[in-house]
Each structure stands twice: as structure tokens, then as C-alpha cells.
Protein backbone atom coordinates (compact mmCIF):
# COMPACT_ATOMS: atom_id res chain seq x y z
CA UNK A 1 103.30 110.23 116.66
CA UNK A 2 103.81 106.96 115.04
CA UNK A 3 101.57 105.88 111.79
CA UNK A 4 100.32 102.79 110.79
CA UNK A 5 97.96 101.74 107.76
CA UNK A 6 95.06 99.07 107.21
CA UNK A 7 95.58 97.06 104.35
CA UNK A 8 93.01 94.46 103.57
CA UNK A 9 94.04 93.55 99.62
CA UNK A 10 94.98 89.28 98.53
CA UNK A 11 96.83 90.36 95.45
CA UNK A 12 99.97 89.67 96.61
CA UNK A 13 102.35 91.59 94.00
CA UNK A 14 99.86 94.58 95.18
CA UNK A 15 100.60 93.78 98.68
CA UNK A 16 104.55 94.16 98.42
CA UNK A 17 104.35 97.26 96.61
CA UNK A 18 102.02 99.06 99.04
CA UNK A 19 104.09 97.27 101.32
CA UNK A 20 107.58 98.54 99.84
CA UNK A 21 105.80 102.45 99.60
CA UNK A 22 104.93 102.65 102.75
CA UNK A 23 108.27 101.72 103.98
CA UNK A 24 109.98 104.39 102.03
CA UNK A 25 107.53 106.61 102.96
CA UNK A 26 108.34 106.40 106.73
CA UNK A 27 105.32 104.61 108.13
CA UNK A 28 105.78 102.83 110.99
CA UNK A 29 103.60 99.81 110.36
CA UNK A 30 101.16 97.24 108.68
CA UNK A 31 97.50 96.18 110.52
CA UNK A 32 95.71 93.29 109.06
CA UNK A 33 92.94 91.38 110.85
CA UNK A 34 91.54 88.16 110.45
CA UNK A 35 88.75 85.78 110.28
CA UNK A 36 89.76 81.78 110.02
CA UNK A 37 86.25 81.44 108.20
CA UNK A 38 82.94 83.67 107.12
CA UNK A 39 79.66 82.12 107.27
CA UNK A 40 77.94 82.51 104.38
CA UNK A 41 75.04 83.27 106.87
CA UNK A 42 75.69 85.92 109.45
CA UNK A 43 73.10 86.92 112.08
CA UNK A 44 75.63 88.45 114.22
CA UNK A 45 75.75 92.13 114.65
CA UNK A 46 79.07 93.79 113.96
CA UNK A 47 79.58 96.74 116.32
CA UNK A 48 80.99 98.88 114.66
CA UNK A 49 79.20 98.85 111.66
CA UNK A 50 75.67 97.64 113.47
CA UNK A 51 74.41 95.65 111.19
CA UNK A 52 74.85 92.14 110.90
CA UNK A 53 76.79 91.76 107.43
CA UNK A 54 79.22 94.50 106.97
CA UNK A 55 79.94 96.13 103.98
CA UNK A 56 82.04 93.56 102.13
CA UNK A 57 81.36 90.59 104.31
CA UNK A 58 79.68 88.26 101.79
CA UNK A 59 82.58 88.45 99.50
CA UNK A 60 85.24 88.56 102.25
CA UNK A 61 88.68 86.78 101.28
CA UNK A 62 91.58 86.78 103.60
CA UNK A 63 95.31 85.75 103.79
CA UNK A 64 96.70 84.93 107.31
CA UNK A 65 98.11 87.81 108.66
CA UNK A 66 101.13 85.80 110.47
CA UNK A 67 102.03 84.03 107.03
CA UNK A 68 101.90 87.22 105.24
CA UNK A 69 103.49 89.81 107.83
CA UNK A 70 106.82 86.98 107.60
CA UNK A 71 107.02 87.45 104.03
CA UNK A 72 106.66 90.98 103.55
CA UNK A 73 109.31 91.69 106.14
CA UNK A 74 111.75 90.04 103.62
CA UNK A 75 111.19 92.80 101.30
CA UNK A 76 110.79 95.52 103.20
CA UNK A 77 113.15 97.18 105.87
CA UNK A 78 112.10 98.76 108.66
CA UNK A 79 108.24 98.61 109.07
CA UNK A 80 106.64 96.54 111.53
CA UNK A 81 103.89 94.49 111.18
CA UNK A 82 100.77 93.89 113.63
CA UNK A 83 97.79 91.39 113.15
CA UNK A 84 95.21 93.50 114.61
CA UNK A 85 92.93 92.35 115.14
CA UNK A 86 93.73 88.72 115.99
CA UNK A 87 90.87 86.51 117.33
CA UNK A 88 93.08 84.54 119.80
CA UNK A 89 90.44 83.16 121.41
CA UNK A 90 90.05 80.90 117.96
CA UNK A 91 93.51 80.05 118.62
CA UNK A 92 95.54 77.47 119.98
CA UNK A 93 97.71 79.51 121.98
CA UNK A 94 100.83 76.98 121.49
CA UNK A 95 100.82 77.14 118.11
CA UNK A 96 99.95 80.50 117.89
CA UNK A 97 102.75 81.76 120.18
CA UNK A 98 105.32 79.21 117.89
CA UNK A 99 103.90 81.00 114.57
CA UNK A 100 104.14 84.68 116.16
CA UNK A 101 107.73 83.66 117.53
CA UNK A 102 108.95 82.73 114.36
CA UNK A 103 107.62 85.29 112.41
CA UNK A 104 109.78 88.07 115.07
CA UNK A 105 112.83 85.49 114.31
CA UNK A 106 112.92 86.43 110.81
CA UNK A 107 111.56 89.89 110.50
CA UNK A 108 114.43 90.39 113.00
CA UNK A 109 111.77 91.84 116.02
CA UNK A 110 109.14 93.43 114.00
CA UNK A 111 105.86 91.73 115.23
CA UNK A 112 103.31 93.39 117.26
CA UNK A 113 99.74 91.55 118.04
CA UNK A 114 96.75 93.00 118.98
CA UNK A 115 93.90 90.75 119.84
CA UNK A 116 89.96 91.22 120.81
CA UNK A 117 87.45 88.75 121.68
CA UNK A 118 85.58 88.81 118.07
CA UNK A 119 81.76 89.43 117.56
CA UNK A 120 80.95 86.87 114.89
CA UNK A 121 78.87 83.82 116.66
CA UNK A 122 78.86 81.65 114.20
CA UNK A 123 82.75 81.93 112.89
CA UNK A 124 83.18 80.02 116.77
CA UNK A 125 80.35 77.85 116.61
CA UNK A 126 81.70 76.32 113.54
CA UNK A 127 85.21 76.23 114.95
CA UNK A 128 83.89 74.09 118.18
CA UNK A 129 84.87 77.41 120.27
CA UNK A 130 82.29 78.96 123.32
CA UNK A 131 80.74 81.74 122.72
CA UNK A 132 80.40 82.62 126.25
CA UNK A 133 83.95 81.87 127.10
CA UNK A 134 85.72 83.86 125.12
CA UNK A 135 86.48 86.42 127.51
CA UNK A 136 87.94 84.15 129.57
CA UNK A 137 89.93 82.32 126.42
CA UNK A 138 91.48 85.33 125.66
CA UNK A 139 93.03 86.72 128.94
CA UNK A 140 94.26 82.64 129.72
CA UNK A 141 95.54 82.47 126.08
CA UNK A 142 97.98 86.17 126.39
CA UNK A 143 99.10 84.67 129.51
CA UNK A 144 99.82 81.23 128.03
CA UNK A 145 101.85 83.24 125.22
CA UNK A 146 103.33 85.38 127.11
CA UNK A 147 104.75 82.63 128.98
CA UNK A 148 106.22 80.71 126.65
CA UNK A 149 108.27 83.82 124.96
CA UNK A 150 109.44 85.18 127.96
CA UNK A 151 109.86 81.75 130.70
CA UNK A 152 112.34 79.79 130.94
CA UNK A 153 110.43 76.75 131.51
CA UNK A 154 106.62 77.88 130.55
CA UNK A 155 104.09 76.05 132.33
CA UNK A 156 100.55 77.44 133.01
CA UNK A 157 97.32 76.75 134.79
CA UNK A 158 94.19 77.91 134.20
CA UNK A 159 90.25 76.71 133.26
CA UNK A 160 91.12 76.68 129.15
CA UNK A 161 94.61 75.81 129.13
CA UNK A 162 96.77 73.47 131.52
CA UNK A 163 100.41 73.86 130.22
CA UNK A 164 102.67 71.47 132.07
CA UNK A 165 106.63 72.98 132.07
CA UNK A 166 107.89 72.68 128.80
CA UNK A 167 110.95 73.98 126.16
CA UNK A 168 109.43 76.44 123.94
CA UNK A 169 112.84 77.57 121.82
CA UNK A 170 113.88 79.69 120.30
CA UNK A 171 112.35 82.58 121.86
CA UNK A 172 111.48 85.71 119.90
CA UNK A 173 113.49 88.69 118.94
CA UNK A 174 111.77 91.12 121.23
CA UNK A 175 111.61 90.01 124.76
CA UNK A 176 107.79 89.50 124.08
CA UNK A 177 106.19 91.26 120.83
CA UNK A 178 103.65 93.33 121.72
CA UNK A 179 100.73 92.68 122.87
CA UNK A 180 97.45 95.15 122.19
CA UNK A 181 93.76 94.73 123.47
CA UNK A 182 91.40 96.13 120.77
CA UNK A 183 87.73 96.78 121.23
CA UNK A 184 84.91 99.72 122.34
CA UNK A 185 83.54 97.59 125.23
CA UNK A 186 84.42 98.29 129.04
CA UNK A 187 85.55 94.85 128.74
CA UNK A 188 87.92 95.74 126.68
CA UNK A 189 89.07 98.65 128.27
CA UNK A 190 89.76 96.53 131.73
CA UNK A 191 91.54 93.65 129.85
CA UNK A 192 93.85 96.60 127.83
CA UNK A 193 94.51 97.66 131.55
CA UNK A 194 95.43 94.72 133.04
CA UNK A 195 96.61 92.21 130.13
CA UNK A 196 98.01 94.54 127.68
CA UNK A 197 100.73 96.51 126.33
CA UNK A 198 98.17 99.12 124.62
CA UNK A 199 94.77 99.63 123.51
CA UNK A 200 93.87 99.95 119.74
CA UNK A 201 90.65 101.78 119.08
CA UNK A 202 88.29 102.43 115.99
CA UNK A 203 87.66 105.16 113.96
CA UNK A 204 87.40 107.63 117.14
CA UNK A 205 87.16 111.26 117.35
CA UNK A 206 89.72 113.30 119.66
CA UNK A 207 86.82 113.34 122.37
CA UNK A 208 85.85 109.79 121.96
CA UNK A 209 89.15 108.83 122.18
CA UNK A 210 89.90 111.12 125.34
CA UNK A 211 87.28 109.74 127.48
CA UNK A 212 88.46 106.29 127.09
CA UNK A 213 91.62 106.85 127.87
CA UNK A 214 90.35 108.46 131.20
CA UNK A 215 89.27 105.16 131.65
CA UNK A 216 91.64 102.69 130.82
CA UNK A 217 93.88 104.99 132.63
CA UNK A 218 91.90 104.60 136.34
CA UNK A 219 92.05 100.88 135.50
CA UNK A 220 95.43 100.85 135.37
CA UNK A 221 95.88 102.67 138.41
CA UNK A 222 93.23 99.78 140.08
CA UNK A 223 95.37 96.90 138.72
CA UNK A 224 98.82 98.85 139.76
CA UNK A 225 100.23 99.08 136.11
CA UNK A 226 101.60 102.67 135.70
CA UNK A 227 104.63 101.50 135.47
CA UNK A 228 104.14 99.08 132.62
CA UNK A 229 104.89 100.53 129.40
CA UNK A 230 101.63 101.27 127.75
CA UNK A 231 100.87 102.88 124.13
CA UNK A 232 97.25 104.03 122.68
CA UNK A 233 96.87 103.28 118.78
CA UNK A 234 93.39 104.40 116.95
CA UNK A 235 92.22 104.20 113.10
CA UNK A 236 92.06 107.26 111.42
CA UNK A 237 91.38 108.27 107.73
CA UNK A 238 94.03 108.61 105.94
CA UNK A 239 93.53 112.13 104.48
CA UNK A 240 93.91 112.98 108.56
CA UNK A 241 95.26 117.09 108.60
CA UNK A 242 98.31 117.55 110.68
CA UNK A 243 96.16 120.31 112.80
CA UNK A 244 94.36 116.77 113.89
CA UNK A 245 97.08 114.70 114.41
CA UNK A 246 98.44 117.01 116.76
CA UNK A 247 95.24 117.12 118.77
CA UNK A 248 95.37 113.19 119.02
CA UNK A 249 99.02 113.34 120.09
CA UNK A 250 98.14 116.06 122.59
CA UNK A 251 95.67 113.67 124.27
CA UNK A 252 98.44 110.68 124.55
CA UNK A 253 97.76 109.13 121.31
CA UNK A 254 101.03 107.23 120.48
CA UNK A 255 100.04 105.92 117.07
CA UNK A 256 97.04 106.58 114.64
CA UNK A 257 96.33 103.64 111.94
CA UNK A 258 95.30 105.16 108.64
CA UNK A 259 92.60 103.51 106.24
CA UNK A 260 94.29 103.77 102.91
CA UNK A 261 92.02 102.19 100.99
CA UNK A 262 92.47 98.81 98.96
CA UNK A 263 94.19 98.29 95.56
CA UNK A 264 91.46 96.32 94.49
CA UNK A 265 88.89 98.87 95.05
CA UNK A 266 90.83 101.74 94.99
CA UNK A 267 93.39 101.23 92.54
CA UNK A 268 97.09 100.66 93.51
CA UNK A 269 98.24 104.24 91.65
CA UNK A 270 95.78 105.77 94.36
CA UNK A 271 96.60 103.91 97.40
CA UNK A 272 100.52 104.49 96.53
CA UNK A 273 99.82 108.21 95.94
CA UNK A 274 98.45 108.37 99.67
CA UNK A 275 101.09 106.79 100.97
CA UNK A 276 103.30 108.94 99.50
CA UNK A 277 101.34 112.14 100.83
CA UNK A 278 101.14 110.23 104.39
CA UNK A 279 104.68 110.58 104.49
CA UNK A 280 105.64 114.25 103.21
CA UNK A 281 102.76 115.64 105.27
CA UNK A 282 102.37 113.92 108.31
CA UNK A 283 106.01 111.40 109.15
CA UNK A 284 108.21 114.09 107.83
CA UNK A 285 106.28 116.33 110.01
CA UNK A 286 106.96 114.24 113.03
């Protein structure tokens, strides 16, 4: 089992030491997600929260996660870093597959992505994006980036995004970083499938999680993917007993993302201290 922890804090000198902790403690990597902008008035509902401001939201403030995951791998070692989750649909996949590129080029391959489709209206109306299309948007824009990593000469063709050949150097570290679908929705599910290099989930129980990997599995088997490598992350608290990681690795779990908690909220003595028991109880266990 691999960990991973949610970190959510602006301060940056907090940010490098939880950062620099959790590297020495053994965990395997950093998830941040993102909003470009909050409205100040939200009538969306959040799903996994259902309600339509979660808690938080009205004072929400945010680095980029691309910006910041480029930074911290200077002062850190080993641990990789994943913006999950990334609203690529927001995105301009050309820059955004130039940013994500060099960010692997100097954390020296330690970039993972997982993207989902969003569920706050207004944070695309504002931006000029479709609501309606961005299903669509994001399956044309992990092609688009997958192209330019891995081609040659990417070109692509498709009803958002009409890439003529071009040079798109240098390439990343890794062959392509990874690339995760998140989201509950059988949407989701079917783009993880077919699109994606894994499926992250949210806060899930072992049964939850189980039964929707039943079906992402059958969809994989539909698209002809088996042989694609393919890894299942999910959020868990952080105070998670070893008895119940091993019930989430017996499923196929490959990673579970642990809610730490925030400096700011928290304390950073506190969200050290968990770190620090996240890696005598559970990575040294591993």
C-alpha cells in the first residue's frame, strides 16, 4: 500500500515543513486540488458535501498546485506530488501539458495528475467555459496532453481542440506522468476505464470502494484495457488502523490519501505529529 496526504494550507514555510515530514516519514505523496476562482456566490451543489457552499468555501484561498508541487520538490527528496483534483476542463491543454512537463523536468519524474470534470457552475461561467461540455473537454484535453508528452510530432483532432503537428520539447521525465480520473459518478467511472491510468475516490468505505471497482473493472474489460497499467487511490482519515488498511489493500486498493488536517486550523505541531505516526504505524508497516 502506498500513502498519500491532502494538504490544503497557503503558508508556505508551513507547507515545506509538512512537506519535508512527510518525506522523512515515508509517504509516498502530496494531493492538492484547485479552483482558478470562487464565486463569492455559489448555487452549485457540491457532491460530496451536498450542499451548495462547503465548509470553508467562502473563505477559500488557494496556491496553484503545479507552481507549488515544482518548488517543494526542490526541498524534498523522494515524494511525489499529484494535483488532484485538477479541473482540466478550465484548462488550456497546451499550456497545461508545458506547465505539468516542466514541473516532471525538475522534480526529476515526480508528477502525477488526476483530473475530474468539476461541479462548480459558476467557477466556468465566469471563465467563458460550457457547462455542458465539460465531459467532452476533459476526455479531448487528456488526449491532447497525452499527445504532446509522449508523440513525436503531436497533432490532434477533435470538437474542442484542433492541434495541427507541432514540436512540443522537452518531453517529461516519465514517459507520460500519470494520469487519474477522480469522481463518484458512472461518468467517471467509464472515463477512469477508458482515459485513465487510475481512479481516485472520496472518503469511501471498504464496501463502497469494492463495488466500484467491480465496475470500473467490467469497463475496462468493455474498452479492452486489462492490460494497461491501472492503480485505485481513495481518501482516508488519517488516524486509518492498520487492521483497515489491510482490508483496503485486500480489495486492490493501491494507495489511500490521508486527510491530515491543515496547519492553519490544526496547528503545524499536530499535523507533523500525524505524520510522524503515519509513518511508524502504517509505511513502516508496509
Amino acid at each position: 500500500m502506498k500513502f498519500g496526504i491532502r494538504y490544503s494550507d497557503t503558508g508556505v514555510a508551513d507547507i515545506v515543513t509538512i512537506a519535508q515530514a512527510a518525506d522523512s516519514a515515508g509517504i509516498e505523496s502530496m494531493w492538492r486540488g484547485e479552483h482558478v476562482l470562487v464565486p463569492r456566490e455559489i448555487k452549485s451543489i457540491d457532491p460530496y458535501y451536498a450542499r451548495g457552499l462547503p465548509p470553508g468555501m467562502e473563505r477559500f484561498a488557494s496556491l496553484d498546485p503545479n507552481t507549488l508541487a515544482a518548488y517543494l520538490s526542490a526541498r524534498t527528496e523522494s515524494m511525489r506530488f499529484c494535483m488532484g483534483v485538477n479541473l482540466i476542463a478550465l484548462h488550456n491543454p497546451y499550456q497545461l501539458a508545458r506547465v505539468v512537463a516542466t514541473a516532471d523536468i525538475v522534480s526529476n519524474g515526480r508528477i502525477m495528475l488526476a483530473v475530474g470534470v468539476g461541479w462548480l457552475r459558476e467557477e466556468f461561467d465566469i471563465m467563458g467555459i460550457d457547462w455542458a461540455t465539460r465531459g467532452s473537454r476533459t476526455d479531448e484535453a487528456m488526449a491532447v496532453v497525452r499527445a504532446l508528452w509522449r508523440d513525436p510530432h503531436p497533432q490532434f483532432e477533435g470538437k474542442h481542440f484542433h492541434l495541427p503537428p507541432v514540436t512540443f520539447q522537452p518531453k517529461p521525465v516519465q514517459a507520460s506522468p500519470p494520469l487519474y480520473v477522480a469522481g463518484l459518478s458512472r461518468f467517471a467511472f467509464r472515463r477512469a476505464a477508458r482515459h485513465g491510468d487510475g481512479w481516485y475516490g472520496h472518503d469511501l468505505s471498504v464496501s463502497e470502494a469494492a463495488g466500484i471497482m467491480r465496475r470500473i473493472e467490467e469497463e475496462r474489460v468493455a474498452a479492452d484495457r486489462m492490460d494497461h497499467p491501472f492503480e485505485y487511490t481513495t481518501r482516508a482519515p488519517h488516524d486509518i488502523s492498520p487492521a483497515q488498511v489491510e482490508e483496503f489493500a485486500a480489495i486492490g486498493v493501491h494507495r489511500l490519501v490521508l486527510d491530515v488536517g491543515s496547519a492553519a486550523f490544526d496547528g503545524l505541531s499536530v499535523v507533523v505529529s500525524r505524520l510522524e505516526k503515519i509513518g511508524k504505524q502504517l509505511v513502516s508497516a508496509q
